[in-house]
Each structure stands twice: as structure tokens, then as C-alpha cells.
PDB file of N, CA and C in Angstrom:
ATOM      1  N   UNK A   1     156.722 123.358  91.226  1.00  0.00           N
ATOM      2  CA  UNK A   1     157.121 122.790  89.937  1.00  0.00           C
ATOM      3  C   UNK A   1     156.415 121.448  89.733  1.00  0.00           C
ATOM      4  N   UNK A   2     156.393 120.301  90.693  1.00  0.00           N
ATOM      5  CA  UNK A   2     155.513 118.985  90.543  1.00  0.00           C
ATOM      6  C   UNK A   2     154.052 119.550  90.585  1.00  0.00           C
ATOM      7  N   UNK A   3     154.119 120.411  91.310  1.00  0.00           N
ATOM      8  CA  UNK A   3     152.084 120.569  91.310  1.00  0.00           C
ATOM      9  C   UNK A   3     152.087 121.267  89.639  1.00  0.00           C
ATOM     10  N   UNK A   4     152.571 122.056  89.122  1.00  0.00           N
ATOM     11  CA  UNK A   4     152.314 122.649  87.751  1.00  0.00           C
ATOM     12  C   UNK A   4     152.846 121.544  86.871  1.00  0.00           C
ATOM     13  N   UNK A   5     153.505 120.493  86.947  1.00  0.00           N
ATOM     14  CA  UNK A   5     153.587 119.330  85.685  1.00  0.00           C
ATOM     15  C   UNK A   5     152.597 118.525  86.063  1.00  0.00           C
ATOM     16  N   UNK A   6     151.962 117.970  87.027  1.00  0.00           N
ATOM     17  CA  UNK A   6     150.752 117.176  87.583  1.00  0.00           C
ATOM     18  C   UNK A   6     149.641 117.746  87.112  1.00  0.00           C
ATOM     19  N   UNK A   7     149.621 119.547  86.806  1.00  0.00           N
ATOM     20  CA  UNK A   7     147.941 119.949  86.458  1.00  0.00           C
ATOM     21  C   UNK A   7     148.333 119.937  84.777  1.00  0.00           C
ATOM     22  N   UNK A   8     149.260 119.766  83.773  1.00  0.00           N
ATOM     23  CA  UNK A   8     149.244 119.735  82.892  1.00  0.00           C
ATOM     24  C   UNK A   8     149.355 118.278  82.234  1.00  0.00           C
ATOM     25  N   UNK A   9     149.620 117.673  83.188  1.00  0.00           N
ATOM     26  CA  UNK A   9     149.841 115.966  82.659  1.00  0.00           C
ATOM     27  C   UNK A   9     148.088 115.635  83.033  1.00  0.00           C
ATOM     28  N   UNK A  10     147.597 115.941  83.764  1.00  0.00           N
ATOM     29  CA  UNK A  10     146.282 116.082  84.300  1.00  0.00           C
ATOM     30  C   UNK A  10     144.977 116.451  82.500  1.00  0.00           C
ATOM     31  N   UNK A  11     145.736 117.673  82.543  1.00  0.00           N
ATOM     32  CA  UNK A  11     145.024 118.273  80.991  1.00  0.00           C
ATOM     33  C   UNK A  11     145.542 117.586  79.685  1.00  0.00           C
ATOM     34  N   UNK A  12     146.800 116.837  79.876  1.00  0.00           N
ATOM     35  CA  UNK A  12     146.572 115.622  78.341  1.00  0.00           C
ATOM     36  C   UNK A  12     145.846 114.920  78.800  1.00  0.00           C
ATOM     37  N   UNK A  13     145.859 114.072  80.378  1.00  0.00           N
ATOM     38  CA  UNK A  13     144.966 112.651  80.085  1.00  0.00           C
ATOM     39  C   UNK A  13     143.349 113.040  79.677  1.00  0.00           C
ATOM     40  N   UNK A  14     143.000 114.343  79.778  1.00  0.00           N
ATOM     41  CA  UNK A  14     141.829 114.993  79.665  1.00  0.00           C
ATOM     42  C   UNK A  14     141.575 114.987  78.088  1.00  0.00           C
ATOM     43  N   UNK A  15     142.305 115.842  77.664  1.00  0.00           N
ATOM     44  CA  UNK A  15     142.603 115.482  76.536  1.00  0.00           C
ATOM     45  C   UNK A  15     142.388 114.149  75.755  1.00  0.00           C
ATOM     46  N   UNK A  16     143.260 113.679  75.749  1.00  0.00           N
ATOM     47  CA  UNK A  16     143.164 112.456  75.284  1.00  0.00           C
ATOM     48  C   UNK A  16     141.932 111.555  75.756  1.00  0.00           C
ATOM     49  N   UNK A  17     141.257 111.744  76.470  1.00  0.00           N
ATOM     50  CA  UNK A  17     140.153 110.807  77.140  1.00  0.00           C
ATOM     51  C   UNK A  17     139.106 111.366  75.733  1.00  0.00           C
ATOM     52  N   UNK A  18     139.278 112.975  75.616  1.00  0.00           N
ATOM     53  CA  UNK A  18     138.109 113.487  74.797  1.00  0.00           C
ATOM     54  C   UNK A  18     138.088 112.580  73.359  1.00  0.00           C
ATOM     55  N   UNK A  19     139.800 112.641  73.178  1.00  0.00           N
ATOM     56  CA  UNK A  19     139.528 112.139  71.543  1.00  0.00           C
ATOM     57  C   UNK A  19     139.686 110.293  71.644  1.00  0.00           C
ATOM     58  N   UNK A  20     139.893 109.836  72.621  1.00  0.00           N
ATOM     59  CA  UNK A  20     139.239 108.329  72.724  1.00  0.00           C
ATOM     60  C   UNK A  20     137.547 108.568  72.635  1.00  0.00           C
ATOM     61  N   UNK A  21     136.786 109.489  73.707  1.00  0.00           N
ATOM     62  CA  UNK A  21     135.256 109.016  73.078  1.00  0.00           C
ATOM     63  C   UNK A  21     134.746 110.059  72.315  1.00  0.00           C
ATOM     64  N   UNK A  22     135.628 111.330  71.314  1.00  0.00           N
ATOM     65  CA  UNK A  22     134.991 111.496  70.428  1.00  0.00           C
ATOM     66  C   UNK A  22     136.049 111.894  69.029  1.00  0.00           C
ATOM     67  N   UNK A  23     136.295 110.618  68.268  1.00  0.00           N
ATOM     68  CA  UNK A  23     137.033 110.575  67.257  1.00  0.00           C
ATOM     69  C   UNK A  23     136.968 111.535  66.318  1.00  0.00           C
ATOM     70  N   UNK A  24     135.570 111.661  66.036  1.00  0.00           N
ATOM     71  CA  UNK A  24     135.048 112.891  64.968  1.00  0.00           C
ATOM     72  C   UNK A  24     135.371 114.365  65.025  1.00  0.00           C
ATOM     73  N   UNK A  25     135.268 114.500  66.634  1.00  0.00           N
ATOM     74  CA  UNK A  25     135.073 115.811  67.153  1.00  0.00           C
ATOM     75  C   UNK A  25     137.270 116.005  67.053  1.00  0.00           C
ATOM     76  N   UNK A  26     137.702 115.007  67.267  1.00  0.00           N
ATOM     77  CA  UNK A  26     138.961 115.091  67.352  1.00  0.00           C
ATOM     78  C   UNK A  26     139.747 115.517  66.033  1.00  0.00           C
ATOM     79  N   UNK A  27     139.551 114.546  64.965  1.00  0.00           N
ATOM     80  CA  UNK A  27     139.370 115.139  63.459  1.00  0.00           C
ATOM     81  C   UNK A  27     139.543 115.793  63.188  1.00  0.00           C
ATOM     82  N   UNK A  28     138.151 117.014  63.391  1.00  0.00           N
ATOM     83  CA  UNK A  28     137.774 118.549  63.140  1.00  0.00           C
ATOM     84  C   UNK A  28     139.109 118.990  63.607  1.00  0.00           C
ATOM     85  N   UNK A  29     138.940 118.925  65.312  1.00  0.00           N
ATOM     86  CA  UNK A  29     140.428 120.040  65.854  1.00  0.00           C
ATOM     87  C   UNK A  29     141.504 119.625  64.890  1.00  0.00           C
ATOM     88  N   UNK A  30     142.103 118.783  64.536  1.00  0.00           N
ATOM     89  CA  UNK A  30     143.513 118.168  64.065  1.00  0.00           C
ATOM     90  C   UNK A  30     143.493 118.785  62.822  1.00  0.00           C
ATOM     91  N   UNK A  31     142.794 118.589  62.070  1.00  0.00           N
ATOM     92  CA  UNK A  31     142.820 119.385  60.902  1.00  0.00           C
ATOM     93  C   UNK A  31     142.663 120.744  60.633  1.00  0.00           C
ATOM     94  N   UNK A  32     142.367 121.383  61.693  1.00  0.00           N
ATOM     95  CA  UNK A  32     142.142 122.816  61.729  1.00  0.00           C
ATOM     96  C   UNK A  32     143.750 123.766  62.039  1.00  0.00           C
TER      97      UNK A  32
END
């Protein structure tokens, strides 16, 4: 159960890292 909330808390900070260096590209997804 901690190793499967660690690989998904893992995939927001991933996440979120993308749409800190690409705002534009972030945009597109959000509005889609």
C-alpha cells in the first residue's frame, strides 16, 4: 500500500515538473 501511494505521488511530482517547464504544452492538455 506505501510502495503504490509513493509510485503515484512519484507520477504527480512528474507531472507537475512537466507543466512547470512546459506551460504551453500544459494548456493544450487542460483544455482538452
Amino acid at each position: 500500500m506505501r510502495i503504490r501511494f509513493a509510485t503515484i505521488l512519484n507520477h504527480i511530482l512528474i507531472y507537475l515538473d512537466c507543466v512547470i517547464h512546459s506551460p504551453i504544452l500544459a494548456k493544450s492538455i487542460y483544455h482538452r
